[in-house]
Protein backbone atom coordinates (compact mmCIF):
# COMPACT_ATOMS: atom_id res chain seq x y z
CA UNK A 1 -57.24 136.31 -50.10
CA UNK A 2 -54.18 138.36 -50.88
CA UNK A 3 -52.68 138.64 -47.06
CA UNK A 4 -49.87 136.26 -47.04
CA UNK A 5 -48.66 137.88 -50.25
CA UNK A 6 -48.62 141.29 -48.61
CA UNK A 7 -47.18 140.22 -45.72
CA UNK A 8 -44.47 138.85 -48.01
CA UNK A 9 -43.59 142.73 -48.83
CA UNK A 10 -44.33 143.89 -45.76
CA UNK A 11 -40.71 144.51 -44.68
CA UNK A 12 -40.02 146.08 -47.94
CA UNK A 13 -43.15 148.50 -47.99
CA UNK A 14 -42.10 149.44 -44.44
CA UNK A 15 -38.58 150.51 -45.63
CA UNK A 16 -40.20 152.51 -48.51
CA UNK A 17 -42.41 154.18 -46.15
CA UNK A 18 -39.92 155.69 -44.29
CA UNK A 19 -37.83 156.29 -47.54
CA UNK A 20 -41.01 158.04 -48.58
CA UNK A 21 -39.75 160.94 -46.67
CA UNK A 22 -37.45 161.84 -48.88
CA UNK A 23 -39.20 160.82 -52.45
CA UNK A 24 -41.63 159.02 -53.97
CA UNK A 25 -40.79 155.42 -54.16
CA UNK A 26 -41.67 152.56 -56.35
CA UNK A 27 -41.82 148.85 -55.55
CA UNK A 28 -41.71 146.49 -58.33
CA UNK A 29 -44.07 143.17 -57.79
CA UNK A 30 -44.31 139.98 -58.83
CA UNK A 31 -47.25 139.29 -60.49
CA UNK A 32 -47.51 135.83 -60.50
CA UNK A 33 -47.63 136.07 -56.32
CA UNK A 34 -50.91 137.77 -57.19
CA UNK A 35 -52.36 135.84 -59.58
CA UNK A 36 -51.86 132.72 -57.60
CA UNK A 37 -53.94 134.28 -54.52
CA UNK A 38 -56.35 135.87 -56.80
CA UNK A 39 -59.61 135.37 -58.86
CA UNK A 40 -57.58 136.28 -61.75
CA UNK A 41 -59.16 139.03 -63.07
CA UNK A 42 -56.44 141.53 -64.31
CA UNK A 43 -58.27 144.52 -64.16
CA UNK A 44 -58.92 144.50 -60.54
CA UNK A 45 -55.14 144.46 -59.46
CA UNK A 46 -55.21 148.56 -60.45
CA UNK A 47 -56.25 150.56 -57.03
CA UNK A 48 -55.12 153.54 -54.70
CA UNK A 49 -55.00 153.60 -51.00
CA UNK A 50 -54.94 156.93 -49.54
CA UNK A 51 -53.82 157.73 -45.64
CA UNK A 52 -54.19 160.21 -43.72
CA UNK A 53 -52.84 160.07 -40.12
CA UNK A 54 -52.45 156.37 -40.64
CA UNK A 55 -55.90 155.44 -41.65
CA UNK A 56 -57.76 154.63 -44.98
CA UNK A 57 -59.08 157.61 -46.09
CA UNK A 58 -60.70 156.83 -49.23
CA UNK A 59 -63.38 154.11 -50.28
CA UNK A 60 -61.23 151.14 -51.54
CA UNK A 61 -64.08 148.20 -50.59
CA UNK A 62 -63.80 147.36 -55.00
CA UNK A 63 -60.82 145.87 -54.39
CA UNK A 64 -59.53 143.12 -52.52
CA UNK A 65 -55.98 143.77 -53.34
CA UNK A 66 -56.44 146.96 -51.86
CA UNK A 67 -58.51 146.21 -49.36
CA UNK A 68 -56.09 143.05 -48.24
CA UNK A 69 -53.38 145.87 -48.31
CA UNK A 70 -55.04 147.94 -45.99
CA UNK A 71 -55.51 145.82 -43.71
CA UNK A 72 -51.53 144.11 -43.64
CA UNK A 73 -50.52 147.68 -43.05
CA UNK A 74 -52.78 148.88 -40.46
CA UNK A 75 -52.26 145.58 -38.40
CA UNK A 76 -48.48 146.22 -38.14
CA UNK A 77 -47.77 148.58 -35.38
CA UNK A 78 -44.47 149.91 -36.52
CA UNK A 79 -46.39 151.06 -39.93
CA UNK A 80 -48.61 152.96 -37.99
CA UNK A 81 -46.46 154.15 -36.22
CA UNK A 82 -44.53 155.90 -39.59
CA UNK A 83 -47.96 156.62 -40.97
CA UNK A 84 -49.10 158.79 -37.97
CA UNK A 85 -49.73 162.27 -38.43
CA UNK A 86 -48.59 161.46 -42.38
CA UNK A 87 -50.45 161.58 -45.84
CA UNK A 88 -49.54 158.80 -47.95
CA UNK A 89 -51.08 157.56 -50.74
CA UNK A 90 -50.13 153.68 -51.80
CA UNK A 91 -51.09 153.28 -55.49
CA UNK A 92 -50.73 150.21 -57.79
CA UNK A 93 -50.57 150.37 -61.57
CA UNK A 94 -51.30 147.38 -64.18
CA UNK A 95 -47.33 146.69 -64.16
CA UNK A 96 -47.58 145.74 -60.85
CA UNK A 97 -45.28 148.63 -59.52
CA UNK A 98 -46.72 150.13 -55.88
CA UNK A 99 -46.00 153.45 -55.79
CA UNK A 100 -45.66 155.38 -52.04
CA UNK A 101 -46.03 158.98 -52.10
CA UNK A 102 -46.14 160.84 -48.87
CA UNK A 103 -47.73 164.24 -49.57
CA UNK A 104 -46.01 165.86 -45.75
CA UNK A 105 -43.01 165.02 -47.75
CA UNK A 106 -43.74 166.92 -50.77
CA UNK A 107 -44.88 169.51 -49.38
CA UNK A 108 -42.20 170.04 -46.99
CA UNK A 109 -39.84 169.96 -50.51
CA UNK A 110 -41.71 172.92 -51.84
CA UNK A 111 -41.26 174.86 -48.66
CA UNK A 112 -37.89 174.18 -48.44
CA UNK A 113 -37.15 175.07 -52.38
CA UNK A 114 -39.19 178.11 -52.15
CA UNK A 115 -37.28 178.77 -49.04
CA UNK A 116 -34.05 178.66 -50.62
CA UNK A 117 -35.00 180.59 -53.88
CA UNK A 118 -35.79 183.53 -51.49
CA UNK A 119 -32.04 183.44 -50.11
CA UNK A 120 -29.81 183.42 -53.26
């Protein structure tokens, strides 16, 4: 249902995942993409996708948004590629902003701040 909309951000999300790296980034949608493709029930377009070593680690059936997601990403080789050996969780909120946060990436910030607090 929602698969040629998230193919529409697809080279977007891909950029942010790799971005992800470095912080947590935030993708602004349009909502009206979604509501178009959708049932239009707002209170299902609220999920969170979580990956470990590229795969859906959490139950996210609820939710064809999510579950549309899921799929768009794991499909595209390159993503999986970036998502290998990673921990990213892909999380939308009811303003329509996706959120990536990889959590190698955070904790490789923490090791490298407590790292540098112990050599000032």
């Amino acid at each position: 249902m929602y698969i040629h909309v998230w193919n529409k951000y697809l080279p977007i999300i891909k950029i942010l995942l790799k971005k992800s790296y470095v912080a947590n980034q935030t993708l602004d949608l349009n909502r009206i993409d979604f509501e178009k493709a959708g049932s239009g029930r707002k209170s299902g377009y609220k999920f969170s996708i979580e990956f470990k070593n590229g795969r859906v680690s959490n139950i996210i059936s609820g939710s064809a948004l999510a579950t549309d997601l899921a799929a768009v990403l794991t499909n595209d080789t390159a993503i999986r590629t970036i998502m290998l050996n990673q921990d990213v969780t892909i999380s939308l909120n009811t303003k329509f902003q996706l959120t990536i946060t990889n959590k190698n990436a955070e904790k490789a910030r923490q090791e490298l701040h407590l790292h540098s607090e112990h050599h000032d």
